[in-house]
C-alpha atoms as a PDB file:
ATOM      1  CA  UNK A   1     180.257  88.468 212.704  1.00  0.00           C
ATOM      2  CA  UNK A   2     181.045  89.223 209.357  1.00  0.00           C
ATOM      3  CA  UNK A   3     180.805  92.983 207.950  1.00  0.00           C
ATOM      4  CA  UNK A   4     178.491  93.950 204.741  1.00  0.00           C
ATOM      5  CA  UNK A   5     180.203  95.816 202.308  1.00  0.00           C
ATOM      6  CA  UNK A   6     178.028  98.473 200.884  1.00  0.00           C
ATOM      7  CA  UNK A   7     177.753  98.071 197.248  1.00  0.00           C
ATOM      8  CA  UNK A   8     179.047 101.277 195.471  1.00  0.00           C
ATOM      9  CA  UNK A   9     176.076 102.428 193.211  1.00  0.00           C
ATOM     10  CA  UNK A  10     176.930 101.938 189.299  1.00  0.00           C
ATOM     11  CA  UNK A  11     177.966 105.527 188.681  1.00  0.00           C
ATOM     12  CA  UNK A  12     175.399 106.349 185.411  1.00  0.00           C
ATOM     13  CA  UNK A  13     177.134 108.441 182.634  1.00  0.00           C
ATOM     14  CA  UNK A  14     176.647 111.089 181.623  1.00  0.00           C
ATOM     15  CA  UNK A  15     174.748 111.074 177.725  1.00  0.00           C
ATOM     16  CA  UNK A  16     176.268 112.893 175.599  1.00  0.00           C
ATOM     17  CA  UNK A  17     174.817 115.666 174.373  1.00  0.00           C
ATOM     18  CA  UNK A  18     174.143 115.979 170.625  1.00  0.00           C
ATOM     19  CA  UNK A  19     174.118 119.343 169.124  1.00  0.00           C
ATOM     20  CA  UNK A  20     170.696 120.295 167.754  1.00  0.00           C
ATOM     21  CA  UNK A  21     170.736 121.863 164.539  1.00  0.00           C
ATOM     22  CA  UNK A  22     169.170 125.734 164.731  1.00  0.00           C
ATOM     23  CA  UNK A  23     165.386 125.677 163.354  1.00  0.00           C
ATOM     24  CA  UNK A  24     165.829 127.992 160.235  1.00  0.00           C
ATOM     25  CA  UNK A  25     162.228 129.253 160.266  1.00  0.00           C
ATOM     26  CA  UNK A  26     161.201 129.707 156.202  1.00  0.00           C
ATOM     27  CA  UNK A  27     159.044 132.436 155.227  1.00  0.00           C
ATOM     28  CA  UNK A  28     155.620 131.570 153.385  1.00  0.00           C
ATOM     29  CA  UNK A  29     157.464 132.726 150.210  1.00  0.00           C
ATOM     30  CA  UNK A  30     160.319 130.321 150.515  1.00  0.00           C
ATOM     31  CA  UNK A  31     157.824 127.380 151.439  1.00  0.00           C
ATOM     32  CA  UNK A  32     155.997 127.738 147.846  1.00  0.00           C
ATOM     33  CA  UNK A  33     157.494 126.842 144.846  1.00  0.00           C
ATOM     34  CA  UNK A  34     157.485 130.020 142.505  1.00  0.00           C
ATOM     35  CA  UNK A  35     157.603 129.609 138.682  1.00  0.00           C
ATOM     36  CA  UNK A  36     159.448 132.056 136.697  1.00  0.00           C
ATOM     37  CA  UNK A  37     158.044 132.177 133.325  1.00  0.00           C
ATOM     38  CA  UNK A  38     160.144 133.773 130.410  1.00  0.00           C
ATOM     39  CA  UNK A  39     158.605 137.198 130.282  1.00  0.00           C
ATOM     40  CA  UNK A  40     156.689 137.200 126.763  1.00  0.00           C
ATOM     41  CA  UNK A  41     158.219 138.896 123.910  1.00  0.00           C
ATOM     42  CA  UNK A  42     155.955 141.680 121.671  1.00  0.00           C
ATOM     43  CA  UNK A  43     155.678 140.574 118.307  1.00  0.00           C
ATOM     44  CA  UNK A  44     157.145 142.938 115.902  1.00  0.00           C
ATOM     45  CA  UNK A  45     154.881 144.198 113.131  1.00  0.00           C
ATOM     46  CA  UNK A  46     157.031 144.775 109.901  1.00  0.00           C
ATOM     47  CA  UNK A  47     154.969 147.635 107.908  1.00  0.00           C
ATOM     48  CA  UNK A  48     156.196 147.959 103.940  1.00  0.00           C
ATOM     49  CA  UNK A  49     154.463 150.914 102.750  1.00  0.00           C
ATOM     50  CA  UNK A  50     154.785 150.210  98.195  1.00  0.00           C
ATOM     51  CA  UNK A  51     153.445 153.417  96.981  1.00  0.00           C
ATOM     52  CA  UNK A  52     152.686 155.230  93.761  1.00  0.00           C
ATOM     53  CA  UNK A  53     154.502 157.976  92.677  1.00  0.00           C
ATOM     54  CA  UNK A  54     153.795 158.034  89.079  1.00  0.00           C
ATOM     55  CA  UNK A  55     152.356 160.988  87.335  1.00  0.00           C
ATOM     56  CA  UNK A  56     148.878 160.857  87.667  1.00  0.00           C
ATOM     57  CA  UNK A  57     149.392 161.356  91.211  1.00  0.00           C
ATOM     58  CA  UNK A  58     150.522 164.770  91.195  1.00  0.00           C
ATOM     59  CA  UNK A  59     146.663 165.905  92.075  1.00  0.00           C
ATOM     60  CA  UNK A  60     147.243 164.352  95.080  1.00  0.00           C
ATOM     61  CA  UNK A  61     150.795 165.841  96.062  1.00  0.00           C
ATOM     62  CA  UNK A  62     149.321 167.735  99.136  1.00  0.00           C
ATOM     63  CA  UNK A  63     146.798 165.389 100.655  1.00  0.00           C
ATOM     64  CA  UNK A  64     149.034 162.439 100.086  1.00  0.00           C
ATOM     65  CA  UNK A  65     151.889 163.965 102.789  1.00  0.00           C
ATOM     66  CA  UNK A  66     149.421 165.452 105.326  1.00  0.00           C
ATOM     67  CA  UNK A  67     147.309 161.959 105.278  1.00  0.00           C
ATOM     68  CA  UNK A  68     150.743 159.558 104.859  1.00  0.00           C
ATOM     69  CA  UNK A  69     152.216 161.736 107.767  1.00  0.00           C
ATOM     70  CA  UNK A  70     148.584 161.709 109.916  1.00  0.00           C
ATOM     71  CA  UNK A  71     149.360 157.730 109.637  1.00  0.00           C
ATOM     72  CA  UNK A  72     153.008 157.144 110.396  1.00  0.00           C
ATOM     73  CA  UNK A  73     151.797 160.188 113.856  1.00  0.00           C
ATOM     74  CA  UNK A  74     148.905 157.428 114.418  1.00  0.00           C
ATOM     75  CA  UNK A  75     151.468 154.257 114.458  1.00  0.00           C
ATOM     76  CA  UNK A  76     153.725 156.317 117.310  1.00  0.00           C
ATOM     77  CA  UNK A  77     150.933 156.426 119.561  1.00  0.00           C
ATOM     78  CA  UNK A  78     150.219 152.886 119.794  1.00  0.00           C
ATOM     79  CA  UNK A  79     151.564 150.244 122.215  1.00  0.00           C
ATOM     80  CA  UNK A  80     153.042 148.112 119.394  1.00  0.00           C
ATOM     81  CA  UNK A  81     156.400 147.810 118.015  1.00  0.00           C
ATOM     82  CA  UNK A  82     156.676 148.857 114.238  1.00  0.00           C
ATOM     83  CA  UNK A  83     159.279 148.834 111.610  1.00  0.00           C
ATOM     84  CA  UNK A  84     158.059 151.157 108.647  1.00  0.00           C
ATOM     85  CA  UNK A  85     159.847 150.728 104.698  1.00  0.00           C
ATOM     86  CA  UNK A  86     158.634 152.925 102.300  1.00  0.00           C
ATOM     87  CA  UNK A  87     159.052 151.808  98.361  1.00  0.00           C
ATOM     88  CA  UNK A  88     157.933 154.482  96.380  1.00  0.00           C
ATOM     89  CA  UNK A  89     157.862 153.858  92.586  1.00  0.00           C
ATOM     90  CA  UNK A  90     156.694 155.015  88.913  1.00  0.00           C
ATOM     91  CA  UNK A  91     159.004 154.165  85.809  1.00  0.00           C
ATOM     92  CA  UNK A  92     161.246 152.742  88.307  1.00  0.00           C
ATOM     93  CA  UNK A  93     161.509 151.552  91.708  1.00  0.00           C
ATOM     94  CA  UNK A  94     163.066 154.509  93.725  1.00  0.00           C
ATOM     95  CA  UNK A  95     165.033 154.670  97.001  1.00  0.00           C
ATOM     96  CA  UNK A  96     163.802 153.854 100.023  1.00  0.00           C
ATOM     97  CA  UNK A  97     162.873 157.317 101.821  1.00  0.00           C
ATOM     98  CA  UNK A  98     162.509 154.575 104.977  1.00  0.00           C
ATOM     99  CA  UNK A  99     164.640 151.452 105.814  1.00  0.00           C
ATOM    100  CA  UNK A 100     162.843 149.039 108.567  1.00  0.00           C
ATOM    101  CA  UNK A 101     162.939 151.646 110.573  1.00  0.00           C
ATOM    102  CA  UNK A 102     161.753 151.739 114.371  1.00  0.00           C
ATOM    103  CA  UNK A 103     157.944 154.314 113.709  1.00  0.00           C
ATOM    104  CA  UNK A 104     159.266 156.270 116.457  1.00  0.00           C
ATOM    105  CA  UNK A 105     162.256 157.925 114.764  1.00  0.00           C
ATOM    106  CA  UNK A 106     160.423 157.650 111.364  1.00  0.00           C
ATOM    107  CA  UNK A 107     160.366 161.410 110.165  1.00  0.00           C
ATOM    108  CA  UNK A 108     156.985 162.917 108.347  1.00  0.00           C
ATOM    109  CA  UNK A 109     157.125 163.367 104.725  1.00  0.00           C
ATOM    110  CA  UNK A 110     158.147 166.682 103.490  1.00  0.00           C
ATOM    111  CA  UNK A 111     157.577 166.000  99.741  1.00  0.00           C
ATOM    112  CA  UNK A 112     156.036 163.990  97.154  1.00  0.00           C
ATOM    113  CA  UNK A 113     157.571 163.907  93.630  1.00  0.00           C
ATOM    114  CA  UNK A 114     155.673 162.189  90.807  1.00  0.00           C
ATOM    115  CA  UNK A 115     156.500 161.808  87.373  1.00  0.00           C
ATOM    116  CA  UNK A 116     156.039 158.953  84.569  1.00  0.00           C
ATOM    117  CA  UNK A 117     154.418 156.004  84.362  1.00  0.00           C
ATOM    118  CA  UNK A 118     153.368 152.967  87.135  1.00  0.00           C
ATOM    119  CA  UNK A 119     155.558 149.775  86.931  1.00  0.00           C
ATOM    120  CA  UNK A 120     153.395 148.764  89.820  1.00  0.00           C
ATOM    121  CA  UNK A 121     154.782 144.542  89.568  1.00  0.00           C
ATOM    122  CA  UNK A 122     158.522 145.930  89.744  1.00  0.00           C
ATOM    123  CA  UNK A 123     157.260 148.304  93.146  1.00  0.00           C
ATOM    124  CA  UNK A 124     155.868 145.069  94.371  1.00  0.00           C
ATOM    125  CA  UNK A 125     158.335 142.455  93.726  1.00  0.00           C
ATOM    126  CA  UNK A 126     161.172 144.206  94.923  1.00  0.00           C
ATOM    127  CA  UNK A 127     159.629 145.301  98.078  1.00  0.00           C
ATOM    128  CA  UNK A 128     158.913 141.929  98.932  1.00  0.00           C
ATOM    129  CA  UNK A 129     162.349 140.371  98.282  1.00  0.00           C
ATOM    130  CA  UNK A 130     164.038 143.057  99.937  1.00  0.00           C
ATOM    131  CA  UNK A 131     161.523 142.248 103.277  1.00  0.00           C
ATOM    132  CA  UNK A 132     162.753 138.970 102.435  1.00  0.00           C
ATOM    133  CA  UNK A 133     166.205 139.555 103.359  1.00  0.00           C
ATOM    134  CA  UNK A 134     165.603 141.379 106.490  1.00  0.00           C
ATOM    135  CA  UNK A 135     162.762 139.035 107.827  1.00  0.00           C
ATOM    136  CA  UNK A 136     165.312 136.115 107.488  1.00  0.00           C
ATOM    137  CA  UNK A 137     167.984 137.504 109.417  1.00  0.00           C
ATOM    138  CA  UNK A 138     165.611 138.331 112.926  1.00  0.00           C
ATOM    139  CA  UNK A 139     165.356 136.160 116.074  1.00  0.00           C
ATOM    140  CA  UNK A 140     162.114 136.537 116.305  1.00  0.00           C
ATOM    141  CA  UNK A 141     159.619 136.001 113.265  1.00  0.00           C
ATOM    142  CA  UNK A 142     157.806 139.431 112.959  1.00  0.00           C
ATOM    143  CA  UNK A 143     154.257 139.856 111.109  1.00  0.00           C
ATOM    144  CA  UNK A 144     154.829 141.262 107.899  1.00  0.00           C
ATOM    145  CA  UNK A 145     152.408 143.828 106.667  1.00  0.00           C
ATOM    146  CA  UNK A 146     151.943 144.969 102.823  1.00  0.00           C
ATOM    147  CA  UNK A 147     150.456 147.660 102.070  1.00  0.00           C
ATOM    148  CA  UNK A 148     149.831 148.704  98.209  1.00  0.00           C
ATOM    149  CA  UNK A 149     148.722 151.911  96.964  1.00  0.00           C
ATOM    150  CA  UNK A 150     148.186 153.093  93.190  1.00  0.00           C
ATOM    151  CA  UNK A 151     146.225 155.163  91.416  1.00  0.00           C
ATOM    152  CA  UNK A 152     146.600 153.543  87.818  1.00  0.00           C
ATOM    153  CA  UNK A 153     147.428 150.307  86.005  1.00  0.00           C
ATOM    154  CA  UNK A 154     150.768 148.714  85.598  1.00  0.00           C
ATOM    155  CA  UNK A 155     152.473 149.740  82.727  1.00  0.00           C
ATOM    156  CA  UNK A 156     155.816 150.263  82.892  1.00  0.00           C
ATOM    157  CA  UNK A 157     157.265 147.076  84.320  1.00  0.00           C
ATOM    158  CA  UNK A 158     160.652 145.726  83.210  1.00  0.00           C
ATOM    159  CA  UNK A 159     161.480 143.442  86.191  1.00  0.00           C
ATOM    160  CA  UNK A 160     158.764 141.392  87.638  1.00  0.00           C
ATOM    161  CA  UNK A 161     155.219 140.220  85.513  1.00  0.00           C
ATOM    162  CA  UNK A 162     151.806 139.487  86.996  1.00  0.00           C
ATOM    163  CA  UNK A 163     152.785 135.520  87.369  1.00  0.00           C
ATOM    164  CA  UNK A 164     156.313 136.320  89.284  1.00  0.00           C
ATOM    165  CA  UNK A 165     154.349 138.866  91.782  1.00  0.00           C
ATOM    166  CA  UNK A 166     151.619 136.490  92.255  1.00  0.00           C
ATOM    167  CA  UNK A 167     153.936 133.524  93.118  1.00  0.00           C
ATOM    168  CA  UNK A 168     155.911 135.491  95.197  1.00  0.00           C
ATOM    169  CA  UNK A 169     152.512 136.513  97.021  1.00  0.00           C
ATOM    170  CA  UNK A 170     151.362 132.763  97.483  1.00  0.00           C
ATOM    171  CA  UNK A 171     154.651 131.689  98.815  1.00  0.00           C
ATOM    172  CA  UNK A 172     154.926 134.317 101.676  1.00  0.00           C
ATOM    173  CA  UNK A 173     150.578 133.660 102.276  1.00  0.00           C
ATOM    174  CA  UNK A 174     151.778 130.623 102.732  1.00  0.00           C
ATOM    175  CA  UNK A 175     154.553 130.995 105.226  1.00  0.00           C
ATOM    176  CA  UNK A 176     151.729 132.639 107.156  1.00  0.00           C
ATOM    177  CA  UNK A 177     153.387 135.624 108.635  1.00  0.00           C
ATOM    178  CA  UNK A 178     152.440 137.838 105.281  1.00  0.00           C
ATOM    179  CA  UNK A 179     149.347 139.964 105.063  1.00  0.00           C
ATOM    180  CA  UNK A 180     148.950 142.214 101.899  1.00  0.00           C
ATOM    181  CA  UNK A 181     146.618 144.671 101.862  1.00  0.00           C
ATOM    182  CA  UNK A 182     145.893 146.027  97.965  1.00  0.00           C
ATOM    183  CA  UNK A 183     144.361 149.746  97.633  1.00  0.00           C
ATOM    184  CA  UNK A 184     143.475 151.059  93.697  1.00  0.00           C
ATOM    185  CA  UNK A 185     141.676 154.224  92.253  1.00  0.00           C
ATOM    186  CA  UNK A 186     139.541 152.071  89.808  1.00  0.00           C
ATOM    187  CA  UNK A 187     136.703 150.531  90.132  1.00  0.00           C
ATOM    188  CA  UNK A 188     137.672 146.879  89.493  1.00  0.00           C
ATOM    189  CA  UNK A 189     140.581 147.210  91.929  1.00  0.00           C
ATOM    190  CA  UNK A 190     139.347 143.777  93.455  1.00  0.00           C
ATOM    191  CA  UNK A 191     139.886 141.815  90.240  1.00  0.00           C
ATOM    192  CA  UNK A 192     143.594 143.911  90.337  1.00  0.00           C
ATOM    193  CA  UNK A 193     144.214 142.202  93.802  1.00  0.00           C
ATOM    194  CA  UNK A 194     142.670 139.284  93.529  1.00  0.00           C
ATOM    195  CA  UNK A 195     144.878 138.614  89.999  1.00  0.00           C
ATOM    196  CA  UNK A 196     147.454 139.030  92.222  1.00  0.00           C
ATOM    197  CA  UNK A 197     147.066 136.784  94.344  1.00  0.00           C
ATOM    198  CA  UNK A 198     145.419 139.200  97.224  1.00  0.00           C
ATOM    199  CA  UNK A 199     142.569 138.417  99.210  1.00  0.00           C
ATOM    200  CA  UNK A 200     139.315 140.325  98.203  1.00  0.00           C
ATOM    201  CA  UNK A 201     138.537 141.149 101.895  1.00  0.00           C
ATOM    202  CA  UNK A 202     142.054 143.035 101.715  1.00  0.00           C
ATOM    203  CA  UNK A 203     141.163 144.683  98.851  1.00  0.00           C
ATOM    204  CA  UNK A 204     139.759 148.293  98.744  1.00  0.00           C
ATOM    205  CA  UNK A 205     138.583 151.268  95.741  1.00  0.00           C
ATOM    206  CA  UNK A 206     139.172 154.915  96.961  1.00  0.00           C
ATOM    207  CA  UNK A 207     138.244 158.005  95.374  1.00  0.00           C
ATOM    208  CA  UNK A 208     141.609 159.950  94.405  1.00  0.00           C
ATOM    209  CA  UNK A 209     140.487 163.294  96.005  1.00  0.00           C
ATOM    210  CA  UNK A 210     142.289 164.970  98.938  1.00  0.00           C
ATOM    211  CA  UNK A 211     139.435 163.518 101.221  1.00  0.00           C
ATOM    212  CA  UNK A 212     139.411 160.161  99.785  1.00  0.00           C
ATOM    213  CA  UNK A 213     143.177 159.975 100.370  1.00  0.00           C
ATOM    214  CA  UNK A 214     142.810 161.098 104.068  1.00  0.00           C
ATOM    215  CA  UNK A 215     140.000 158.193 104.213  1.00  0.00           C
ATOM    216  CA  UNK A 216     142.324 155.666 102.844  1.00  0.00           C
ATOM    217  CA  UNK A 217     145.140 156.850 104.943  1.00  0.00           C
ATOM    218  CA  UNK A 218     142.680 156.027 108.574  1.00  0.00           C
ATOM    219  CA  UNK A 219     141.551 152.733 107.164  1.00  0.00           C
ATOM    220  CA  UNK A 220     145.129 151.234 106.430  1.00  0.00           C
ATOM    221  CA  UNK A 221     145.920 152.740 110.429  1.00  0.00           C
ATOM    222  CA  UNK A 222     143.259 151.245 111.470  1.00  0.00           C
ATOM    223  CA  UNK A 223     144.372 147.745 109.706  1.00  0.00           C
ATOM    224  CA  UNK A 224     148.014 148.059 110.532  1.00  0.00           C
ATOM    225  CA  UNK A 225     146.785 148.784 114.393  1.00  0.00           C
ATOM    226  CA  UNK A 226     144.716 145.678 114.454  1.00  0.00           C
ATOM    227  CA  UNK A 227     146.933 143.219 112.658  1.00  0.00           C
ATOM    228  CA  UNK A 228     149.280 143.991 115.213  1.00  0.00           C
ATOM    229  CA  UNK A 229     147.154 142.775 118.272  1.00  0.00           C
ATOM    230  CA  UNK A 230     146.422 139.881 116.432  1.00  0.00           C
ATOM    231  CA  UNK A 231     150.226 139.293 116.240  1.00  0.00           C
ATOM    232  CA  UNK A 232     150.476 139.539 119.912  1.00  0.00           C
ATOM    233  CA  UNK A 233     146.833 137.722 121.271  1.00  0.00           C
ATOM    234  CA  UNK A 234     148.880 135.105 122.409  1.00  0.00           C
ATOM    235  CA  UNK A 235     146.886 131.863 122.639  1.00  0.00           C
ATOM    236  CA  UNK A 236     145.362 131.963 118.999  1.00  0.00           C
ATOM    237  CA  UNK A 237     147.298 134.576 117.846  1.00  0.00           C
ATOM    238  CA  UNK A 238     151.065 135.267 117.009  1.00  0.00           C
ATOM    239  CA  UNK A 239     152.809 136.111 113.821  1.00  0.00           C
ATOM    240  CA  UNK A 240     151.911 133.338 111.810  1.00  0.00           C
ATOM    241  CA  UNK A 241     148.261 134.524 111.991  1.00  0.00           C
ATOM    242  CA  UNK A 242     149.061 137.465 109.710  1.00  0.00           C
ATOM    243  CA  UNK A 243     147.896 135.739 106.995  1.00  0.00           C
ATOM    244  CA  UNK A 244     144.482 135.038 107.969  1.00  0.00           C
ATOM    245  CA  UNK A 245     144.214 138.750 108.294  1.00  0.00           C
ATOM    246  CA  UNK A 246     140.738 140.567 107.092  1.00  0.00           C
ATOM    247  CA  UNK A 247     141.235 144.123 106.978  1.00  0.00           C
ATOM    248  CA  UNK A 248     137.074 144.242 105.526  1.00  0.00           C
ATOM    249  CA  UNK A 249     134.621 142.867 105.859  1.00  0.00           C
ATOM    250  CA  UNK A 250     133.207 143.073 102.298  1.00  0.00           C
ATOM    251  CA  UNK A 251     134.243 141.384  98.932  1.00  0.00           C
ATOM    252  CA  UNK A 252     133.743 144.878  96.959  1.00  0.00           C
ATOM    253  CA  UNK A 253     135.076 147.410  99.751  1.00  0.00           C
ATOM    254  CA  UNK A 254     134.744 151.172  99.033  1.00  0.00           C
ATOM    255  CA  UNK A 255     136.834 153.199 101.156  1.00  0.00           C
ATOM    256  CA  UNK A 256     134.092 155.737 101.433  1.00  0.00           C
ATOM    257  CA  UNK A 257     131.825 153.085 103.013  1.00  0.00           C
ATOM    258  CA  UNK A 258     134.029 152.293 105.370  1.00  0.00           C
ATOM    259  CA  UNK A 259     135.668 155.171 107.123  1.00  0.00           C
ATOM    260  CA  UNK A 260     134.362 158.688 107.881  1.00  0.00           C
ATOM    261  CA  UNK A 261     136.393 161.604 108.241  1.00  0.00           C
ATOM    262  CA  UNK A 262     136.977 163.092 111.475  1.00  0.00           C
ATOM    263  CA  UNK A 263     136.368 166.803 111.622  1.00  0.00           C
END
């Protein structure tokens, strides 16, 4: 009788075995996509301080450092970043006592020398095309604030007439980053400013006493203060809304309607 053979089992092999990858468990902060935004710059606020030196304001010698220095103290306390020029002038357009400087290092006023007469279109003009020169060479475009003070009429001019200052005016209104704020003793300082090319609501009359000049001195801190924040409001704001700049409200301010002195 024949003998089965047993049938030998197919031997199965053995799978291979496929490394698995580690699971990398991802924290909640990997797992969202995070935006870095460009941290926002602060828009520098370019203060050029063209001021009257001529004779006539000798009377005001005293109250014209303790109120100009009250001012510049005012401008280091705020959040803002400010570069300060002064341009004093009478016959002639004298050195700056400040050069874009940062307010913070900006030292207080320790005199005030008048003499002559006010060649208040040469104080203007060259202020603006020496801003001119800096503005162009920043990064960043800065608002640029004027700020005009006289006690008298122009007389004494040499360099600049009423038509140059007034198209120099237009042309930086127009750029937009240029506000000019226009401050006289007399009592048709508006049609001064306006001549000029100056905005009526920028344009103020203050009484040349000590306390008027302290008066003046809190409104234009109060202006240069609130340009700034428009400068940096971000959406509707920036730089090139200095020009739209009211300091007042009025068309015929009085800086003794406006401002009260602190005690």
């Amino acid at each position: 009788m024949a003998t089965k053979k047993k049938l030998k089992k197919p031997v199965k092999k053995a799978a291979r075995k496929t490394a698995k990858k580690p699971i990398v468990k991802k924290s909640n902060r990997a797992m969202k996509k995070v935006r870095v935004k460009a941290a926002k710059k602060n828009v520098k606020t370019i203060v050029n301080f063209v001021l009257d030196c001529s004779g006539s304001m000798g009377s005001l010698r005293d109250s014209v450092i303790s109120s100009f220095n009250e001012y510049i103290n005012s401008l280091k306390k705020q959040k803002g970043e400010f570069l300060f020029s002064l341009t004093p002038f009478s016959t002639t357009v004298m050195e700056r006592t400040y050069d874009m400087e940062d307010i913070k290092k900006v030292k207080e006023m320790k005199e005030f020398k008048t003499y002559d007469m006010t060649a208040l279109y040469d104080g203007i003009g060259n202020a603006l095309r020496y801003a001119e020169e800096k503005v162009e060479k920043m990064k960043q475009t800065p608002a640029v604030l004027f700020v005009i003070l006289t006690d008298g009429y122009e007389n004494a001019s040499r360099e600049f007439t009423l038509d140059a200052v007034k198209k120099l005016i237009d042309e930086k209104t127009k750029d937009g980053n240029y506000s000019f704020i226009f401050l006289g003793a007399n009592k048709d300082s508006w049609i001064t400013g306006k001549n000029m090319g100056i905005n009526v609501q920028n344009t103020a009359t203050f009484t040349p006493t000590a306390q008027g000049m302290q008066k003046t001195m809190r409104a234009i801190s109060m202006a240069t203060v609130s340009l700034s924040c428009v400068a940096n409001a971000g959406a509707g704001g920036g730089a090139s809304e200095a020009s739209k700049f009211r300091a007042f409200k009025g068309t015929k301010n009085n800086i003794d309607d406006l401002v009260e002195t602190g005690k």
